[in-house]
N, C-alpha and C. Protein backbone atom coordinates (compact mmCIF):
# COMPACT_ATOMS: atom_id res chain seq x y z
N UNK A 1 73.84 94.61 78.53
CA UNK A 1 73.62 95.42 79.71
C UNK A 1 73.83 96.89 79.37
N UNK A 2 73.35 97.60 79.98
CA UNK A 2 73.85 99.25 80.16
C UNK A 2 74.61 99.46 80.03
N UNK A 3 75.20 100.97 79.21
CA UNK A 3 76.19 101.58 79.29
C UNK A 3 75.84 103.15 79.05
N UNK A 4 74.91 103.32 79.35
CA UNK A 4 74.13 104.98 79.06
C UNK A 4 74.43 105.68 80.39
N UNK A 5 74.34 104.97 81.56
CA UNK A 5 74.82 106.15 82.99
C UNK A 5 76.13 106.47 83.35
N UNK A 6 77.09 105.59 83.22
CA UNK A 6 78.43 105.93 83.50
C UNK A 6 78.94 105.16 84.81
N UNK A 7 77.51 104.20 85.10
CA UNK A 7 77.73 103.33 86.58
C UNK A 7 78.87 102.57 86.63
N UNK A 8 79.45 101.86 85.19
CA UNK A 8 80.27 100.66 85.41
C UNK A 8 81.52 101.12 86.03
N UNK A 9 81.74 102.39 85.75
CA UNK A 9 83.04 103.09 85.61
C UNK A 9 83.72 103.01 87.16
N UNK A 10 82.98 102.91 88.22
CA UNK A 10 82.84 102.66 89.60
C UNK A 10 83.38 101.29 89.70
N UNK A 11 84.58 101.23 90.20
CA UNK A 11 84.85 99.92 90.53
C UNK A 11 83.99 99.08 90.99
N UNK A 12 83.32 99.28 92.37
CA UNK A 12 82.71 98.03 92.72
C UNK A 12 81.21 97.82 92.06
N UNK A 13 80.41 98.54 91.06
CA UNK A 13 79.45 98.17 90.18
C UNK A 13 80.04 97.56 89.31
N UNK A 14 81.41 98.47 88.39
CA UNK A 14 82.12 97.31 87.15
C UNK A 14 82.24 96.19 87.71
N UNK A 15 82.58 95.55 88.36
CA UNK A 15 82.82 94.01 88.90
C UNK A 15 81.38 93.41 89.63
N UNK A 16 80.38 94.13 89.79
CA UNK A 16 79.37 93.42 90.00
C UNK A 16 78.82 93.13 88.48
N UNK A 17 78.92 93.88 87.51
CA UNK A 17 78.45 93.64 86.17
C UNK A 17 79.07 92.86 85.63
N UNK A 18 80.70 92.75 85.70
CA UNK A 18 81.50 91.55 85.19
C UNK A 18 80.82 90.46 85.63
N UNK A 19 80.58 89.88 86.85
CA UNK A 19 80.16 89.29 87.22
C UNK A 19 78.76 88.45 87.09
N UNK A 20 77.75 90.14 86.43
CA UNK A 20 76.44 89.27 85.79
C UNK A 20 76.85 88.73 84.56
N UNK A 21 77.58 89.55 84.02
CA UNK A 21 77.88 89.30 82.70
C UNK A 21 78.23 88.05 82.26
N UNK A 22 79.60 87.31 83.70
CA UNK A 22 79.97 86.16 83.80
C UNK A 22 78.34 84.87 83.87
N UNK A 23 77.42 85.09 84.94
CA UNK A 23 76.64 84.39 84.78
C UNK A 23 75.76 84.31 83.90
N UNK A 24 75.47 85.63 83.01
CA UNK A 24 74.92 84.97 81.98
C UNK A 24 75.32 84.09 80.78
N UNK A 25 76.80 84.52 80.89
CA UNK A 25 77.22 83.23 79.70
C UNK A 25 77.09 81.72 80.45
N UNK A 26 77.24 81.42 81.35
CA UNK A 26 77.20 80.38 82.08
C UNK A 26 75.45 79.98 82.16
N UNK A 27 74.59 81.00 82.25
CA UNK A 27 73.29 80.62 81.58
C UNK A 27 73.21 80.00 81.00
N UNK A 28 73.37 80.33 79.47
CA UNK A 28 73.26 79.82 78.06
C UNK A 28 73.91 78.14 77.94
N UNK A 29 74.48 78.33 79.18
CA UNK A 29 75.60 77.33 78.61
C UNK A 29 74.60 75.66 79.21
N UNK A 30 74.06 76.33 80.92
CA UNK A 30 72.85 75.99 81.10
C UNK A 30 72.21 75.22 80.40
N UNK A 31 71.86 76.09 79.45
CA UNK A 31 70.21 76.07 78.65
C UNK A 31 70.90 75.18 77.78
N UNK A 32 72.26 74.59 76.79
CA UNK A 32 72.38 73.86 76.63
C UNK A 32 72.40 72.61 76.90
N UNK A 33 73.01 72.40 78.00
CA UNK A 33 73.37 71.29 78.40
C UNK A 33 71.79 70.72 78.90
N UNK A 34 70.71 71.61 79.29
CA UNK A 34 69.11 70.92 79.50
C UNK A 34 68.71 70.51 78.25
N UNK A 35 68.84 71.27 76.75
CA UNK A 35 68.59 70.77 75.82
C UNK A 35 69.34 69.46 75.57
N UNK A 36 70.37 69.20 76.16
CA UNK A 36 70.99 67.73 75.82
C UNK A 36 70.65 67.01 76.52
N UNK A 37 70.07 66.82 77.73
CA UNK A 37 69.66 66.46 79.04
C UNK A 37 70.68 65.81 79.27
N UNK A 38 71.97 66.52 79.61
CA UNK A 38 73.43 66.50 80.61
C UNK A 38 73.16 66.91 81.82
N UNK A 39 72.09 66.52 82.79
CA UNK A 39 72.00 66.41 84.16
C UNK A 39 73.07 67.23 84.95
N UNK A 40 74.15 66.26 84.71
CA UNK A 40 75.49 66.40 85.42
C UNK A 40 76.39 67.48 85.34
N UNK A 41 75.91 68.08 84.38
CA UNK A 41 76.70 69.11 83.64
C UNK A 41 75.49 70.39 83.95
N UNK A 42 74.24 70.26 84.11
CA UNK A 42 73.27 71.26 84.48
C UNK A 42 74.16 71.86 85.77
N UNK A 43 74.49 70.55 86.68
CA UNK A 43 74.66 70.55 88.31
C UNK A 43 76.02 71.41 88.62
N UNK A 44 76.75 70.87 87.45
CA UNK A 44 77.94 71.86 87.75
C UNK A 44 78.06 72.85 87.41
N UNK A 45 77.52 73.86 86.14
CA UNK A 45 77.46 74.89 86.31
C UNK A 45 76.53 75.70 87.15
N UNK A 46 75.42 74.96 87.85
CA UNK A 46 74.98 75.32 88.70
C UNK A 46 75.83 75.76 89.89
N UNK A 47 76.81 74.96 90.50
CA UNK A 47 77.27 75.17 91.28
C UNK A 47 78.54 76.16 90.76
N UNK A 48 78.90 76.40 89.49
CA UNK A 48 79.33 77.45 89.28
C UNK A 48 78.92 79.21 89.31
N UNK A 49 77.86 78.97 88.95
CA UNK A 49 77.13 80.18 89.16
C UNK A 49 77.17 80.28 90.42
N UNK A 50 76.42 79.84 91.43
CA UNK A 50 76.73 79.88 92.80
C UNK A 50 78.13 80.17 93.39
N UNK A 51 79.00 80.18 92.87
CA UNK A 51 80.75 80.03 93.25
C UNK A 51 80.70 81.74 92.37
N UNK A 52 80.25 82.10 91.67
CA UNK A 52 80.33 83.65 91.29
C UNK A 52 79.12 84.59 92.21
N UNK A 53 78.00 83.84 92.33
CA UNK A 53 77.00 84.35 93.00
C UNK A 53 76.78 85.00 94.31
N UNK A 54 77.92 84.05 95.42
CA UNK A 54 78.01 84.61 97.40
C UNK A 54 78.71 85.40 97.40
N UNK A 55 80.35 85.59 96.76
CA UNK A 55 80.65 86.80 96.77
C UNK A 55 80.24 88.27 96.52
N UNK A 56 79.25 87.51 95.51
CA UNK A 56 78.77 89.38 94.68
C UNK A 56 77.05 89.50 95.40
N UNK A 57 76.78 88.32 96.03
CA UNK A 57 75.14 88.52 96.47
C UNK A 57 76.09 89.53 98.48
N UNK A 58 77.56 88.80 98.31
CA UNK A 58 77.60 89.73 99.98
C UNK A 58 77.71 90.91 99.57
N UNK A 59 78.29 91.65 98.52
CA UNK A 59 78.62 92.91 98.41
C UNK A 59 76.97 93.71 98.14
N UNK A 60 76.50 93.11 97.31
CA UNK A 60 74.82 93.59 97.18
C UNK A 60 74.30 93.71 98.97
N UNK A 61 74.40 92.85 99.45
CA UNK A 61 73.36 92.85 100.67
C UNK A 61 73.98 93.40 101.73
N UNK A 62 75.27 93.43 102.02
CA UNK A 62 76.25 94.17 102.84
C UNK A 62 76.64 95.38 102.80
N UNK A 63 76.64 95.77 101.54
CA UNK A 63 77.26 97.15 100.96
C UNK A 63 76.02 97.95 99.87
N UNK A 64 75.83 97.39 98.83
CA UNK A 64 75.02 98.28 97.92
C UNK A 64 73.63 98.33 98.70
N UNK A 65 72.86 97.66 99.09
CA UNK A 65 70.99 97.51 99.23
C UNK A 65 71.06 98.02 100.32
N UNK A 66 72.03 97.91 101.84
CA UNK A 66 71.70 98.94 102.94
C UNK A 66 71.67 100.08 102.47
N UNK A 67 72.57 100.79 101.29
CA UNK A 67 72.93 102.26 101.52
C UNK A 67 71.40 102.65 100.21
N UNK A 68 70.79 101.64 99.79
CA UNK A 68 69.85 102.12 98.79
C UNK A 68 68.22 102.08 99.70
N UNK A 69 68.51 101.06 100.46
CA UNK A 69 66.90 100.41 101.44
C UNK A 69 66.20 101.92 101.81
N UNK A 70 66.96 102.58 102.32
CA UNK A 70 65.87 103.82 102.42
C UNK A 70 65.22 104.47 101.56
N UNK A 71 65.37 104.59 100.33
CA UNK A 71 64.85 105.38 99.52
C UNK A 71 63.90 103.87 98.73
N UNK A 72 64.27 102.71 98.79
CA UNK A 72 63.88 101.64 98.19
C UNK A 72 63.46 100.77 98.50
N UNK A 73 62.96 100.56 99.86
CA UNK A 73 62.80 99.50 100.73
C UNK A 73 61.96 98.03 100.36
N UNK A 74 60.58 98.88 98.97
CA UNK A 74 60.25 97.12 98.76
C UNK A 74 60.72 96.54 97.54
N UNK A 75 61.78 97.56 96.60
CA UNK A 75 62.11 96.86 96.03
C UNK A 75 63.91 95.80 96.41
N UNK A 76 64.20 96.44 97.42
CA UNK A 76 65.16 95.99 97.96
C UNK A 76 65.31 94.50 98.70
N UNK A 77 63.75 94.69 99.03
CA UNK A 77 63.29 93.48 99.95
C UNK A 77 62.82 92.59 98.69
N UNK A 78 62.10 92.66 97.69
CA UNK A 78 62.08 91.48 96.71
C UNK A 78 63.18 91.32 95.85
N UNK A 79 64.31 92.15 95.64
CA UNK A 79 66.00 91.43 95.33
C UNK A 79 66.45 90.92 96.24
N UNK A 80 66.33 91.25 97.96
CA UNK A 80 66.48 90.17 98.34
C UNK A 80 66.48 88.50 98.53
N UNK A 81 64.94 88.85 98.68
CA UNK A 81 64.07 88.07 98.66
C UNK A 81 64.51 86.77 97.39
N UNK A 82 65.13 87.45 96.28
CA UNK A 82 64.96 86.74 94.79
C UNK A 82 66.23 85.91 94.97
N UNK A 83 67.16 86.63 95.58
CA UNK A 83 68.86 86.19 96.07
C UNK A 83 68.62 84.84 96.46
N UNK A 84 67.74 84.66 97.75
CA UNK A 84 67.42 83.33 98.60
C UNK A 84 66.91 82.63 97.68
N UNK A 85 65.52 83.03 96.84
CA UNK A 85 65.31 81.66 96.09
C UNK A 85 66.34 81.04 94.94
N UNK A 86 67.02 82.06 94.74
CA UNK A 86 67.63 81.73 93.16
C UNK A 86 69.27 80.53 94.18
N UNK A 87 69.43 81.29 95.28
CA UNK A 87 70.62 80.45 95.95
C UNK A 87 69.94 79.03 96.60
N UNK A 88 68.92 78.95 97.17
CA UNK A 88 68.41 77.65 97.18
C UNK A 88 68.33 76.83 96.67
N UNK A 89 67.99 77.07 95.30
CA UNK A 89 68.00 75.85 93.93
C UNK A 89 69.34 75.37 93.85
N UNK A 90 70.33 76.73 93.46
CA UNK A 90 71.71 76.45 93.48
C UNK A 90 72.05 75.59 94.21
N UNK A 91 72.23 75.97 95.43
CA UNK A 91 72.42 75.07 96.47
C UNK A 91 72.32 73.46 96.50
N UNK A 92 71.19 73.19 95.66
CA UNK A 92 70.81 71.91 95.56
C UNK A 92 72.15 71.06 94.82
N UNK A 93 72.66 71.85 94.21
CA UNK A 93 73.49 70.87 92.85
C UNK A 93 74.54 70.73 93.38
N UNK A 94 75.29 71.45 95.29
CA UNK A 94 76.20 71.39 95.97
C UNK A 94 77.11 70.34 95.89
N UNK A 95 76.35 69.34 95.42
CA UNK A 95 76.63 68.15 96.00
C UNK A 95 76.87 66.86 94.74
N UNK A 96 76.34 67.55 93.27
CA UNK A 96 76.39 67.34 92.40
C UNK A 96 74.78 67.02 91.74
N UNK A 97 74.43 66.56 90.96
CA UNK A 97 73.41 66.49 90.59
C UNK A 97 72.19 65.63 91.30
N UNK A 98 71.51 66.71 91.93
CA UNK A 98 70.04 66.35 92.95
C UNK A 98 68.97 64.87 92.41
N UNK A 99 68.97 64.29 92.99
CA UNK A 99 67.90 63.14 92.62
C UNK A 99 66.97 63.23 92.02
N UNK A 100 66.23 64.34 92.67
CA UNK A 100 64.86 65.24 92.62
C UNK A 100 64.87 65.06 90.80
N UNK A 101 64.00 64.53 90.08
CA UNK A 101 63.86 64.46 88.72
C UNK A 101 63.11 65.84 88.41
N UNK A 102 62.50 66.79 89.06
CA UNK A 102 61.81 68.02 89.30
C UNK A 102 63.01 68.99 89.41
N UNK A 103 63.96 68.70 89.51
CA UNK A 103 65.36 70.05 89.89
C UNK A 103 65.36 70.62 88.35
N UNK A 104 65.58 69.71 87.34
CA UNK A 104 65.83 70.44 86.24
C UNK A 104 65.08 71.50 86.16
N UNK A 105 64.06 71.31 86.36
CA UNK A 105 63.01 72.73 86.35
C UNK A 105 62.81 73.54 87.05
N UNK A 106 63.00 73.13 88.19
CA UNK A 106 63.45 74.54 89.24
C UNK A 106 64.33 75.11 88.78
N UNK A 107 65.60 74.38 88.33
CA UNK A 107 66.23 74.86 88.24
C UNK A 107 66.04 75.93 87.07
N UNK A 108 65.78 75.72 85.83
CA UNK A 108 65.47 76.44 84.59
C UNK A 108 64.58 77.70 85.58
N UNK A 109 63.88 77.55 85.94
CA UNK A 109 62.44 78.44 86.62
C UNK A 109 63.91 79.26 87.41
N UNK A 110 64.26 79.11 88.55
CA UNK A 110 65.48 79.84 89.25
C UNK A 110 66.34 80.68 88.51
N UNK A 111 66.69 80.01 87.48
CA UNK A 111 67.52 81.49 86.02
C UNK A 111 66.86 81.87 85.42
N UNK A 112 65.93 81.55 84.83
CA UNK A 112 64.92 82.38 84.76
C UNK A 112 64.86 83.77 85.14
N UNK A 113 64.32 83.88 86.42
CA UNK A 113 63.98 84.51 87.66
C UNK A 113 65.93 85.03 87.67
N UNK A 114 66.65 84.27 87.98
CA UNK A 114 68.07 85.08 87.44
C UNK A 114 68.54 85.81 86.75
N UNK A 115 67.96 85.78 85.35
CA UNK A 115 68.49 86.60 83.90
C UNK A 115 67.31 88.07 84.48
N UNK A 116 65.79 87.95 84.79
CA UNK A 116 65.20 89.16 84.96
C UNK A 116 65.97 90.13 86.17
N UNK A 117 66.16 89.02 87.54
CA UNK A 117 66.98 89.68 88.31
C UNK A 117 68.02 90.68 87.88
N UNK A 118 69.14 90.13 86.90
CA UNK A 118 70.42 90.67 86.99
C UNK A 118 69.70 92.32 85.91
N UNK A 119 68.68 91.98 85.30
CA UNK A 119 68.15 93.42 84.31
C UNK A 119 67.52 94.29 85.80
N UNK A 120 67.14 93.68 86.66
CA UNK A 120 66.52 95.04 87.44
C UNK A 120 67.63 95.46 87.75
N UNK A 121 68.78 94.69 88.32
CA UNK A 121 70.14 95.52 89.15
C UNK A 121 70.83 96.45 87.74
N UNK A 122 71.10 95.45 86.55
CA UNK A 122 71.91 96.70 85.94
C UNK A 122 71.29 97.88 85.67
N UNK A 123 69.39 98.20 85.32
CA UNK A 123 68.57 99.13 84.54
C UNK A 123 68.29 99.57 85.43
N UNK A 124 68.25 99.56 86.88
CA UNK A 124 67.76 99.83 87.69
C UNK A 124 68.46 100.54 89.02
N UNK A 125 68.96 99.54 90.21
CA UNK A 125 69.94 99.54 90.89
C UNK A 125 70.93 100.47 91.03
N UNK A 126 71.74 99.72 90.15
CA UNK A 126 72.68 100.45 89.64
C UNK A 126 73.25 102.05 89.17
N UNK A 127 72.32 102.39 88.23
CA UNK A 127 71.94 103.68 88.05
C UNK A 127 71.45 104.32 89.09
N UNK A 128 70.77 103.86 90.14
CA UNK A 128 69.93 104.40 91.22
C UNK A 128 71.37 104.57 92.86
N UNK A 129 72.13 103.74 92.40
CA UNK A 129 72.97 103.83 93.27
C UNK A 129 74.18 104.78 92.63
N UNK A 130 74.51 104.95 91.37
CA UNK A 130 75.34 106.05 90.70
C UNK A 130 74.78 107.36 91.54
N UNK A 131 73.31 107.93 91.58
CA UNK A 131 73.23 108.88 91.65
C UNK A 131 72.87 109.07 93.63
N UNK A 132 72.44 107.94 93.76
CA UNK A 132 72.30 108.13 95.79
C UNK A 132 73.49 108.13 96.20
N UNK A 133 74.18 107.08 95.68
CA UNK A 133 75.51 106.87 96.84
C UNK A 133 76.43 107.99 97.50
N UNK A 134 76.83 107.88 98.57
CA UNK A 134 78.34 108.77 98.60
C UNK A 134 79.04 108.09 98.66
N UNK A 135 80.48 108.70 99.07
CA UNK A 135 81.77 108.19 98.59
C UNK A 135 82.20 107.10 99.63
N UNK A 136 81.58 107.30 100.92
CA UNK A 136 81.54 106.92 102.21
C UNK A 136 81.31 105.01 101.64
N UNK A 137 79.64 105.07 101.12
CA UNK A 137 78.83 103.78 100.33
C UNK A 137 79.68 103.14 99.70
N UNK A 138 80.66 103.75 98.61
CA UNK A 138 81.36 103.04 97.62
C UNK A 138 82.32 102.43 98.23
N UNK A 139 83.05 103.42 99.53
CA UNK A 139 84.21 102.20 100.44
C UNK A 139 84.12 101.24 100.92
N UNK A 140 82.90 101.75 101.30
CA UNK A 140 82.31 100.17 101.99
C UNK A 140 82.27 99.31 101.26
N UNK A 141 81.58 99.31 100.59
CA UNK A 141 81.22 98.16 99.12
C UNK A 141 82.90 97.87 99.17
N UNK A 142 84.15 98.11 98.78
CA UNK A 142 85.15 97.52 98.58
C UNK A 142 85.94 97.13 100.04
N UNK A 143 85.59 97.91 101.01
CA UNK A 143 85.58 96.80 101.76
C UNK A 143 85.54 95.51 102.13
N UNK A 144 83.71 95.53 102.33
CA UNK A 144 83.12 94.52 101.81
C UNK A 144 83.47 93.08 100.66
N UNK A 145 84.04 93.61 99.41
CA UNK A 145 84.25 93.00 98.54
C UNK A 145 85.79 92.55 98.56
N UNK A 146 86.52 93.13 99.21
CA UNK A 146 87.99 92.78 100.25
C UNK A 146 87.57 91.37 101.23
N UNK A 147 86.85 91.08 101.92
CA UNK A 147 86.38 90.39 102.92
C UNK A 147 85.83 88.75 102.02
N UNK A 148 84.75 89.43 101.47
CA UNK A 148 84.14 88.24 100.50
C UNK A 148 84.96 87.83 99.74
N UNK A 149 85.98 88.61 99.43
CA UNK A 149 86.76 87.98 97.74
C UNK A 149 86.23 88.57 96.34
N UNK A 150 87.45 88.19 95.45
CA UNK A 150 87.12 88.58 94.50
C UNK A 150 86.16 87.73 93.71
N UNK A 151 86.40 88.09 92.18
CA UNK A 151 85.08 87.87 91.59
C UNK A 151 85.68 86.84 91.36
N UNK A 152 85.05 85.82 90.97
CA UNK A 152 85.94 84.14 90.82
C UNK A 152 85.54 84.01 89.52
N UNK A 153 86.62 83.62 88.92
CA UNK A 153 87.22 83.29 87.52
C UNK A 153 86.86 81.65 87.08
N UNK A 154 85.70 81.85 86.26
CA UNK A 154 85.37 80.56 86.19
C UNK A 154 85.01 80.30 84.52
């Protein structure tokens, strides 16, 4: 990820980046366990990612994307937009590993679509919110991130 703007240095971006950072190792780990075809083990880090994902998708949609939507509005609306599909799939493995013999691949297709996600917020976002935000934006966000919880340690 980035380290050329000086964004992380901001508490509540550093912990949204910890946080991608966290799901992408949990990716990989993913992409193993499909190469072994460990089903069961797809399902639970699925539902791990998801257990790092609502906290940091409320601070994005509560705190960072209102104070960016004006200057950004359609790209704000397809990170939205990407949040719901990528938490839907998740969602599926709630319960442990989905019947659906087709999930594995949603699911793969859903991180996918996850790993590009988390590059628009850090190359993108992020930097874009270093230089819009005020100081007012950043309280909120920890607010916000007071309410949701912290980043969960998984």
């Amino acid at each position: 990820m980035c380290d050329y703007c000086g964004c992380q240095a901001l508490v509540p971006i550093g912990e949204l980046t910890r946080e991608h950072d966290l799901v992408l190792s949990l990716l990989c780990e993913v992409r193993v366990a499909r190469g072994e075809g460990d089903g069961p083990r797809m399902a639970e880090l699925a539902s791990r990612i998801a257990a790092v994902l609502d906290p940091h998708t409320e601070v994005e949609e509560r705190g960072l994307f209102p104070a960016l939507a004006a200057d950004f509005p359609d790209q704000i609306a397809i990170l939205e937009a990407e949040h719901e599909q990528i938490a839907a799939v998740l969602a599926e493995a709630s319960l442990g590993l989905p019947k659906d013999p087709a999930w594995p691949n949603r699911l793969a297709t859903a991180l996918a679509l996850l790993r590009a996600h988390i590059h628009k917020e850090q190359d993108g976002v992020f930097p874009a919110a270093l230089a819009g935000l005020r100081t007012a934006d950043w309280e909120a966000m920890e607010k916000i991130r007071g309410r949701a919880g912290a980043s969960v340690k998984v």
